[in-house]
Protein backbone atom coordinates (compact mmCIF):
# COMPACT_ATOMS: atom_id res chain seq x y z
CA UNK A 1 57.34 81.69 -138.34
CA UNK A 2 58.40 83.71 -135.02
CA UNK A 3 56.67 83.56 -131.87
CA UNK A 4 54.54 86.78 -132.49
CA UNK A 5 53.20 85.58 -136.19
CA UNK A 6 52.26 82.66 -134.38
CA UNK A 7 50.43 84.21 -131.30
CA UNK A 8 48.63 86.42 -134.07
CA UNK A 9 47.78 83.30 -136.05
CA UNK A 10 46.16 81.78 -133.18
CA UNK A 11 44.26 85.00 -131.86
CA UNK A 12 42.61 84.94 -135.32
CA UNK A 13 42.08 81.08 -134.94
CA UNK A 14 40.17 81.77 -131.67
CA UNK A 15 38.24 84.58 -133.08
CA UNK A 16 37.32 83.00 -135.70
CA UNK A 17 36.61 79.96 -133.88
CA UNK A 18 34.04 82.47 -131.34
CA UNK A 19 32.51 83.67 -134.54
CA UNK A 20 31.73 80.68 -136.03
CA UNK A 21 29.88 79.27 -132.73
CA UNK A 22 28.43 82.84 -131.99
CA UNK A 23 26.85 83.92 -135.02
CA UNK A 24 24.04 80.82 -135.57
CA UNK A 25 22.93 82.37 -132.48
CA UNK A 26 22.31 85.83 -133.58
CA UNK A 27 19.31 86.69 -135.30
CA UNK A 28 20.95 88.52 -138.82
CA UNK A 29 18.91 91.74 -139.91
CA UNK A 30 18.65 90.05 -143.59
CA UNK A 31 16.57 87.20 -142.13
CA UNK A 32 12.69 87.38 -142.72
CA UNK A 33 10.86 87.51 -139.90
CA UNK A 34 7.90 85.99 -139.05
CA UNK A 35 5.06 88.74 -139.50
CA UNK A 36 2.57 88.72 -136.78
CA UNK A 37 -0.33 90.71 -138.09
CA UNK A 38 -3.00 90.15 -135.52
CA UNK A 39 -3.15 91.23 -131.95
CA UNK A 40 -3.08 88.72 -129.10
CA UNK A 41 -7.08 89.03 -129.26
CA UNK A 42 -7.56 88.75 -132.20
CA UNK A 43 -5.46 85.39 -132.46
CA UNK A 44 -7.36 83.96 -129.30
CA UNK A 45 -10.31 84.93 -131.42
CA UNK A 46 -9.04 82.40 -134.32
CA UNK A 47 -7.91 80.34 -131.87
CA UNK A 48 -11.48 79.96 -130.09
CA UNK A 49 -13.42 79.17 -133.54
CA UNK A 50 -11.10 76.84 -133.83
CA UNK A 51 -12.14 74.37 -135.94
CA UNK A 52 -15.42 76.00 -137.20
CA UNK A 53 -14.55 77.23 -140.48
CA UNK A 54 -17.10 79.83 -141.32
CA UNK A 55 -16.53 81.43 -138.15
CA UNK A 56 -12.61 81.25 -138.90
CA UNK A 57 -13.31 83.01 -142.31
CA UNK A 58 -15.93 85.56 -140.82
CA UNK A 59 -13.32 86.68 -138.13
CA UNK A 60 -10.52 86.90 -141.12
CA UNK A 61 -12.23 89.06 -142.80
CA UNK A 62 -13.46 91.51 -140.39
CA UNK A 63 -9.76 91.80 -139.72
CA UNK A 64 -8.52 92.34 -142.87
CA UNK A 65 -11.26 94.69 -143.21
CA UNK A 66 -9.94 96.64 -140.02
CA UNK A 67 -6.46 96.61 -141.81
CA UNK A 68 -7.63 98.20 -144.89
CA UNK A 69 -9.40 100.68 -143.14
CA UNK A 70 -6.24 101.84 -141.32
CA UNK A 71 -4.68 102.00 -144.73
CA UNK A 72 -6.91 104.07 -146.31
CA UNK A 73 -6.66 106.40 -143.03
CA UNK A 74 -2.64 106.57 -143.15
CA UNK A 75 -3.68 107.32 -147.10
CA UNK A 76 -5.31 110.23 -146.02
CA UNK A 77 -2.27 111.75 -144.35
CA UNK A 78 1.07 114.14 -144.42
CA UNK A 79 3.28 112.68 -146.36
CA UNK A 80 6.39 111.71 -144.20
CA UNK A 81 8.60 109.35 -143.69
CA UNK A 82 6.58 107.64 -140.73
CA UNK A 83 3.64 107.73 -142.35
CA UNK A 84 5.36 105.57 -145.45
CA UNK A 85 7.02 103.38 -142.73
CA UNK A 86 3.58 102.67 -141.43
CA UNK A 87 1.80 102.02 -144.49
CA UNK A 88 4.68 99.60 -145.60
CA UNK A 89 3.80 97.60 -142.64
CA UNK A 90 0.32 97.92 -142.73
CA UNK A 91 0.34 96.63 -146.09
CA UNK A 92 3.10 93.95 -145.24
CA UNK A 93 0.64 92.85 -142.31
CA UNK A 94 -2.22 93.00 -144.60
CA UNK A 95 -0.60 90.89 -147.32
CA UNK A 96 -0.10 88.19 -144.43
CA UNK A 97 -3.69 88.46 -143.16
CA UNK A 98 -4.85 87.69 -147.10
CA UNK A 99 -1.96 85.09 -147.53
CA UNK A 100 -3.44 83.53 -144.06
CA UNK A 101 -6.77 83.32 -145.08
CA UNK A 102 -6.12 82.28 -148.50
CA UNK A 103 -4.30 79.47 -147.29
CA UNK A 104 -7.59 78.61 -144.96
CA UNK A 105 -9.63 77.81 -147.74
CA UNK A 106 -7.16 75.84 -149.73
CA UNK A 107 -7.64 73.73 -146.55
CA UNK A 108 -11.21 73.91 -145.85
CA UNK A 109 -12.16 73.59 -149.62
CA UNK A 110 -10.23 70.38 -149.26
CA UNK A 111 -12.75 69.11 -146.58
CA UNK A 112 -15.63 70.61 -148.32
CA UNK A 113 -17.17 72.42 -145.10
CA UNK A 114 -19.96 74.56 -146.15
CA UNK A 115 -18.36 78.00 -146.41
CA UNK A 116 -20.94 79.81 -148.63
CA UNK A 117 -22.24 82.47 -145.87
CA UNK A 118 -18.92 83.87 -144.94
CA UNK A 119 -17.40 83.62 -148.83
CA UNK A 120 -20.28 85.74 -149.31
CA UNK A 121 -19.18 88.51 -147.00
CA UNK A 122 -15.60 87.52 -148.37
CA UNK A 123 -16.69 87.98 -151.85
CA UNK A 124 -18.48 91.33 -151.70
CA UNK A 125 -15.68 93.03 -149.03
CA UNK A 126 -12.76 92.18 -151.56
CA UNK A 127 -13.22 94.78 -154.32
CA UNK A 128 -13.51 97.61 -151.46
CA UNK A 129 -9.74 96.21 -149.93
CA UNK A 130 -8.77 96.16 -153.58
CA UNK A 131 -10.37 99.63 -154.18
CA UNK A 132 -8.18 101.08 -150.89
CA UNK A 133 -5.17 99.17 -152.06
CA UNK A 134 -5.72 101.23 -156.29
CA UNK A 135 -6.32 104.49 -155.04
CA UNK A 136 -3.20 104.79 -152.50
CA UNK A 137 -1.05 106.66 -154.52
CA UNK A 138 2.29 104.78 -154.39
CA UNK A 139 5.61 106.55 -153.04
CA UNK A 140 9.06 104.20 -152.98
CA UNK A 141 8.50 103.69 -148.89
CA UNK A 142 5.87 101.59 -149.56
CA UNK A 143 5.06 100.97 -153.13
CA UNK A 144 6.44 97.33 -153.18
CA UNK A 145 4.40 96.13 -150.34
CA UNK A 146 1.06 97.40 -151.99
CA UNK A 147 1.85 96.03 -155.10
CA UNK A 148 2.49 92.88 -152.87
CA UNK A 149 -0.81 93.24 -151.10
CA UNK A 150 -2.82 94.13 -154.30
CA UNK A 151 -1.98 90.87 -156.24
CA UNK A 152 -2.48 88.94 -152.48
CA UNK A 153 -5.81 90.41 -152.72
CA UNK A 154 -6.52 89.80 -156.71
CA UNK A 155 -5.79 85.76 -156.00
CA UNK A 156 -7.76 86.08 -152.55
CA UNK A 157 -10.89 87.58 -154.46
CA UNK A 158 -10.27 85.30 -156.99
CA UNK A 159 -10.16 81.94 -155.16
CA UNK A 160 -12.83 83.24 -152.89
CA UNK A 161 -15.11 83.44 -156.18
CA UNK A 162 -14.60 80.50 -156.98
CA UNK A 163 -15.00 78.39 -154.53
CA UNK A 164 -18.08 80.15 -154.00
CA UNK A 165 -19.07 78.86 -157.12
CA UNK A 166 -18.06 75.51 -156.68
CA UNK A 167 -19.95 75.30 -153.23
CA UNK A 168 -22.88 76.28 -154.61
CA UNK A 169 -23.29 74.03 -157.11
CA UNK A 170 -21.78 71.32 -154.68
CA UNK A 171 -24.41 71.78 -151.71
CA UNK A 172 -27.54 71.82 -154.78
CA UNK A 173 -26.56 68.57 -155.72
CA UNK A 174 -25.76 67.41 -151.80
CA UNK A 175 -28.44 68.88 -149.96
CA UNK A 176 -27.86 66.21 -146.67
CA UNK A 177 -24.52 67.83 -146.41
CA UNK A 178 -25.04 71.58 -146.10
CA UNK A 179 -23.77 73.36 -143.18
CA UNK A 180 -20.56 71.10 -142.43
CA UNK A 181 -18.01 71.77 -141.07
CA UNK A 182 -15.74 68.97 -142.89
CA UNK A 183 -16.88 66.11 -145.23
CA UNK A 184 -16.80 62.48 -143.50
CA UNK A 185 -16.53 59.49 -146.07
CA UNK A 186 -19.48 57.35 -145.21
């Protein structure tokens, strides 16, 4: 090897080298990113029911229920390209909201706080997201993300049923525990 192959060699070493410790630090395009779906006020809502479930639940779903309504609105529009780039992330934002919330009651079921009022609301608001979400017509700019946010909304219905269900026959048969907000082993 001469003395320029080797300079060459080691320029590519370097860069290389630069590459390797510069990329971990730059966020790549391909990564997910963490969808943020609520406003600052709305999450210092959430944050300020903290841990009162039903109130958690209640504030959920008046926020999904603002999301759907924007979504039917954009439905209502021009087609165009912006209007299919917002209704993709309306609907990806939406999906997270109902992903969110599902996830709540996994964890609140678990502690068996008294969530009947707000699955009420919960469980007569669903079929009018799921009725926005079936008559958007879908167009390839955005058709993924409401299938996404139609079968987010199915299970979220779904659960939301049935733990309804299972709370009210719960709460008939233990009366001295209605209105928790988690169960305590006595």
């Amino acid at each position: 090897m001469d003395a320029r192959e080797t300079d060459t060699m080691r320029s590519m070493q370097c860069f290389a080298a630069f590459l390797l410790c510069v990329l971990p630090l730059t966020p790549l395009s391909a990564q997910k990113q963490k969808r943020e779906p609520l406003t600052e006020a709305q999450m210092d809502q959430i944050a300020e029911a903290g841990i009162n479930p039903d109130a958690r639940i209640a504030l959920y779903t008046k926020f999904i229920g603002e999301h759907a309504d924007a979504i039917k609105a954009l439905g209502n529009r021009a087609h165009s390209d912006a209007r299919s780039r917002r209704l993709s992330d309306e609907l990806q934002n939406l999906t997270a909201l109902l992903d969110e919330l599902s996830d709540n009651l996994d964890t609140y079921s678990e502690r068996k706080a008294d969530l009947r009022k707000s699955l009420k609301a919960l469980t007569e608001a669903a079929p009018r997201w799921l009725q926005i979400l079936r008559a958007l017509a879908g167009e390839p700019g955005f058709d993924v993300a409401r299938k996404e946010a139609i079968e987010s909304c199915e299970d979220l219905s779904g659960d939301a049923a049935h733990l309804l269900t299972e709370q009210t026959a719960y709460f008939k048969e233990h009366k001295d525990e209605e209105g928790q907000d988690r169960w305590e082993p006595k």
